[in-house]
Protein backbone atom coordinates (compact mmCIF):
# COMPACT_ATOMS: atom_id res chain seq x y z
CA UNK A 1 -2.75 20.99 -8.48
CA UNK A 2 -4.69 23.59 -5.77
CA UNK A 3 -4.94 21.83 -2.47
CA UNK A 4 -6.97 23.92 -0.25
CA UNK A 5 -6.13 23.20 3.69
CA UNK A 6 -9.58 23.66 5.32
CA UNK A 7 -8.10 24.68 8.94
CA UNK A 8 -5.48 27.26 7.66
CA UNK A 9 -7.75 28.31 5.48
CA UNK A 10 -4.59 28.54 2.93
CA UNK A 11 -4.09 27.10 -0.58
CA UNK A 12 -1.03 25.42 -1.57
CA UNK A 13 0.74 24.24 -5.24
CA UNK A 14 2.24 21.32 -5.61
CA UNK A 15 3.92 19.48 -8.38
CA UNK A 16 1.91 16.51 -10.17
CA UNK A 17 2.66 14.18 -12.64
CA UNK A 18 0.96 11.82 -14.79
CA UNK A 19 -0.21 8.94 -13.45
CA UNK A 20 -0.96 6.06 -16.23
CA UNK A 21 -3.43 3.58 -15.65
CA UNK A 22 -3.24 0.12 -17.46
CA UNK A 23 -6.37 -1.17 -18.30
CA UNK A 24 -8.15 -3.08 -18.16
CA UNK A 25 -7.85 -3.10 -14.50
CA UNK A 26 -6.93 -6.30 -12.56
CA UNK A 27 -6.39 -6.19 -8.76
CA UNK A 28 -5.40 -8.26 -6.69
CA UNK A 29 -5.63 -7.67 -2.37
CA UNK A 30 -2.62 -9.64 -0.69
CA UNK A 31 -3.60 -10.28 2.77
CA UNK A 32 -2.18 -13.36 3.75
CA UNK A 33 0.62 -15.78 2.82
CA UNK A 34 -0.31 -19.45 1.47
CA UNK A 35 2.77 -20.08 2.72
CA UNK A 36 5.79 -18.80 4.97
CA UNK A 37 8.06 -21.78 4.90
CA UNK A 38 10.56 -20.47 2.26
CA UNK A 39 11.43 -16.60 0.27
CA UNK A 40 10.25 -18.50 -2.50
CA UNK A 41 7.07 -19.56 -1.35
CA UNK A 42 6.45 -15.79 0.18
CA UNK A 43 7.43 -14.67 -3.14
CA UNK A 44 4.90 -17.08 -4.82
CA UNK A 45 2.28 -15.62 -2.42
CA UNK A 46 3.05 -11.85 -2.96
CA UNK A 47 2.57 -12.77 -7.01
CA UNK A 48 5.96 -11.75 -7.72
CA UNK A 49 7.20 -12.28 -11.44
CA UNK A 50 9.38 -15.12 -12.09
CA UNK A 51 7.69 -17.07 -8.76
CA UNK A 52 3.99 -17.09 -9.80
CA UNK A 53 1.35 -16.83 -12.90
CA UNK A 54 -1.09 -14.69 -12.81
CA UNK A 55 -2.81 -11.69 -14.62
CA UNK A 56 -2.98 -8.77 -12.13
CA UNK A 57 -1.23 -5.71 -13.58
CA UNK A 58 -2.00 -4.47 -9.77
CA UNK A 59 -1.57 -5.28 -6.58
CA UNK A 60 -2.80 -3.76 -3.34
CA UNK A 61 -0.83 -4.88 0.01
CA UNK A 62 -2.91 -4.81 2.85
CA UNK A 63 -3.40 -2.90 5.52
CA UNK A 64 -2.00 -0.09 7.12
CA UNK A 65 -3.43 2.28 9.34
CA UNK A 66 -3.58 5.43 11.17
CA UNK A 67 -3.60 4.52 14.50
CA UNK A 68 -1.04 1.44 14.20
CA UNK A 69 0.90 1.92 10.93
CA UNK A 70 1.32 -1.41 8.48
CA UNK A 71 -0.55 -4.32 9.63
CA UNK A 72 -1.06 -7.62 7.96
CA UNK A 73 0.81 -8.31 4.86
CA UNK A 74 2.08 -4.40 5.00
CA UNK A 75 4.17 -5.70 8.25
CA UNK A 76 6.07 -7.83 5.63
CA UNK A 77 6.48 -4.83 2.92
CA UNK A 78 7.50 -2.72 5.66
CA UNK A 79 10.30 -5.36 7.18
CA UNK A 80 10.74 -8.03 3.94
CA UNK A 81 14.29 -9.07 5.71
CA UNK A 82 12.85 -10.64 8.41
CA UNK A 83 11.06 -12.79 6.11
CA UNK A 84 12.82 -13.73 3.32
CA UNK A 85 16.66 -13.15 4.18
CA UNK A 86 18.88 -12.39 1.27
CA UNK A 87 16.74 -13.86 -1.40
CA UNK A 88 16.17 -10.17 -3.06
CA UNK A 89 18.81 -7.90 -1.48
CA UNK A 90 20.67 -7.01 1.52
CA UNK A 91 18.67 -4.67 3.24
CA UNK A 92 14.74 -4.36 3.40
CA UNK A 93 15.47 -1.26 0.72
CA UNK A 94 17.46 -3.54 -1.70
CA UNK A 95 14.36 -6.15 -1.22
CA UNK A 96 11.74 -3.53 -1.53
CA UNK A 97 13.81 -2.58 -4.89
CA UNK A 98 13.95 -5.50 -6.40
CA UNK A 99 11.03 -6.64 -5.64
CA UNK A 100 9.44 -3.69 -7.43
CA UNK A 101 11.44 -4.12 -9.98
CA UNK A 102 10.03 -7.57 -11.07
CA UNK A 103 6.77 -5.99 -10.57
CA UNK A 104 7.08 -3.55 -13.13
CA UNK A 105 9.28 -4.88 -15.68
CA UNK A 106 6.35 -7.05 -15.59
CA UNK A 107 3.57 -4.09 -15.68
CA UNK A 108 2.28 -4.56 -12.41
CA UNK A 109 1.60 -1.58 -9.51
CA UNK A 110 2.07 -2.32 -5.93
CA UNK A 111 -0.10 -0.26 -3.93
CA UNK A 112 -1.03 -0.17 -0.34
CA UNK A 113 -4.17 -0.97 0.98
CA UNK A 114 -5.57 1.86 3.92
CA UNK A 115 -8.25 0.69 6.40
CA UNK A 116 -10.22 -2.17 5.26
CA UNK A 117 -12.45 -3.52 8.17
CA UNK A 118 -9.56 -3.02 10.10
CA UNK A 119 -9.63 0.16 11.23
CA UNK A 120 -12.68 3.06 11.04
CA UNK A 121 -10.42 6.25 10.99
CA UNK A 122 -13.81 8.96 11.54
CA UNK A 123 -15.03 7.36 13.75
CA UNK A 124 -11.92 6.66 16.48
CA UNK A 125 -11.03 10.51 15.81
CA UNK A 126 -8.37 10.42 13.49
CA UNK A 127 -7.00 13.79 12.37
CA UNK A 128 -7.73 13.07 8.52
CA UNK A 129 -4.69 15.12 7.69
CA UNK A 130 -2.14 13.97 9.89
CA UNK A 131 -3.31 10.27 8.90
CA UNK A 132 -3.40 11.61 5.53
CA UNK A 133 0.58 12.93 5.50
CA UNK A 134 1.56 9.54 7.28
CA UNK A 135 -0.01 7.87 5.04
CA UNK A 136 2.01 9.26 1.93
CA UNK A 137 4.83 9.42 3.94
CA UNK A 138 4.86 5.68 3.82
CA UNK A 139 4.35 5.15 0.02
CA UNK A 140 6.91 7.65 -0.49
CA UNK A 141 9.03 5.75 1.82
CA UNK A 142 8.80 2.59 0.66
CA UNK A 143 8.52 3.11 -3.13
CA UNK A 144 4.72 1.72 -3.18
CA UNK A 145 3.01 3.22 -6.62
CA UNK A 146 -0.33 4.47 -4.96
CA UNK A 147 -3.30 3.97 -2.54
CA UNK A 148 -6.11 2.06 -1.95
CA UNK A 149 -8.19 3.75 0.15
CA UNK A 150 -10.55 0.96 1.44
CA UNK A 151 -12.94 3.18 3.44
CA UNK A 152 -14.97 0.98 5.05
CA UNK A 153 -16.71 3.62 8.07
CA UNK A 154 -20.05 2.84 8.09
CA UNK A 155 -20.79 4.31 11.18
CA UNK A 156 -18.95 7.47 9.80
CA UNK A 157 -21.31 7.43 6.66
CA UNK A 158 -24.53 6.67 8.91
CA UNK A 159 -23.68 9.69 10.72
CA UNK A 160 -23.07 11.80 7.68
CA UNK A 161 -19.13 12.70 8.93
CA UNK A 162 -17.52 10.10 6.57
């Protein structure tokens, strides 16, 4: 893949792989809990296999940002431990782990959710690369499958810089 970098006026290559979609497509934003009382009621609320029934094969955690990192639901992806104790693992990477395990033994994506109504990136000034890089740097980080990118900048569209 060519990425061209508009301010160093460079290109660079990087490595790509396939990305399979499973269709048909249904997704699933997890905002909130129904309930925080137990792991096994957060686990019920994040549609985890094994805890509830459902049909998404994906799932979008929301939000993070670029001027405050994970928000919402992404606060518990980002910290699970504090949470749900031991229910999945040790540490927040051994929850994370199995967590996304269950997932996609079960065929389902986990993806995070960027922006919403939350946050209008354009329009507050954020660098779109450095947001960008962050922004990977977290699904990398926490073994997410993908983004959402939930653009919501209306302002930023009015004004034709969105």
């Amino acid at each position: 893949m060519q990425i061209y970098n508009n301010q160093t006026n460079t290109t660079n290559t990087t490595n790509t792989t396939n990305i399979t979609v499973n269709y048909p497509i249904r997704l699933a934003y997890i905002n909130q809990f129904s309930t925080w009382s137990t792991a096994a009621g957060i686990a019920k609320s994040m549609g985890i296999p094994g805890y509830s029934n459902h049909t998404y094969n994906y799932f979008c955690i929301a939000f993070w940002t670029c001027s405050q990192g994970p928000l919402d639901i992404a606060k518990f992806w980002n910290d699970p431990k504090t949470y749900m104790g031991t229910l999945f693992g040790n540490t927040n990477d051994e929850i994370r782990t199995t967590m996304l395990k269950k997932y996609h033994d079960a065929g389902i994506k986990v993806m995070i959710s960027a922006f919403g109504a939350t946050e209008k990136p354009t329009t507050a000034g954020a660098n779109a690369n450095e947001c960008a890089n962050r922004l990977a740097d977290y699904v990398v980080a926490n073994k997410l499958d993908g983004v959402d990118l939930d653009y919501e900048d209306t302002q930023a569209f009015k004004a034709q810089t969105g």
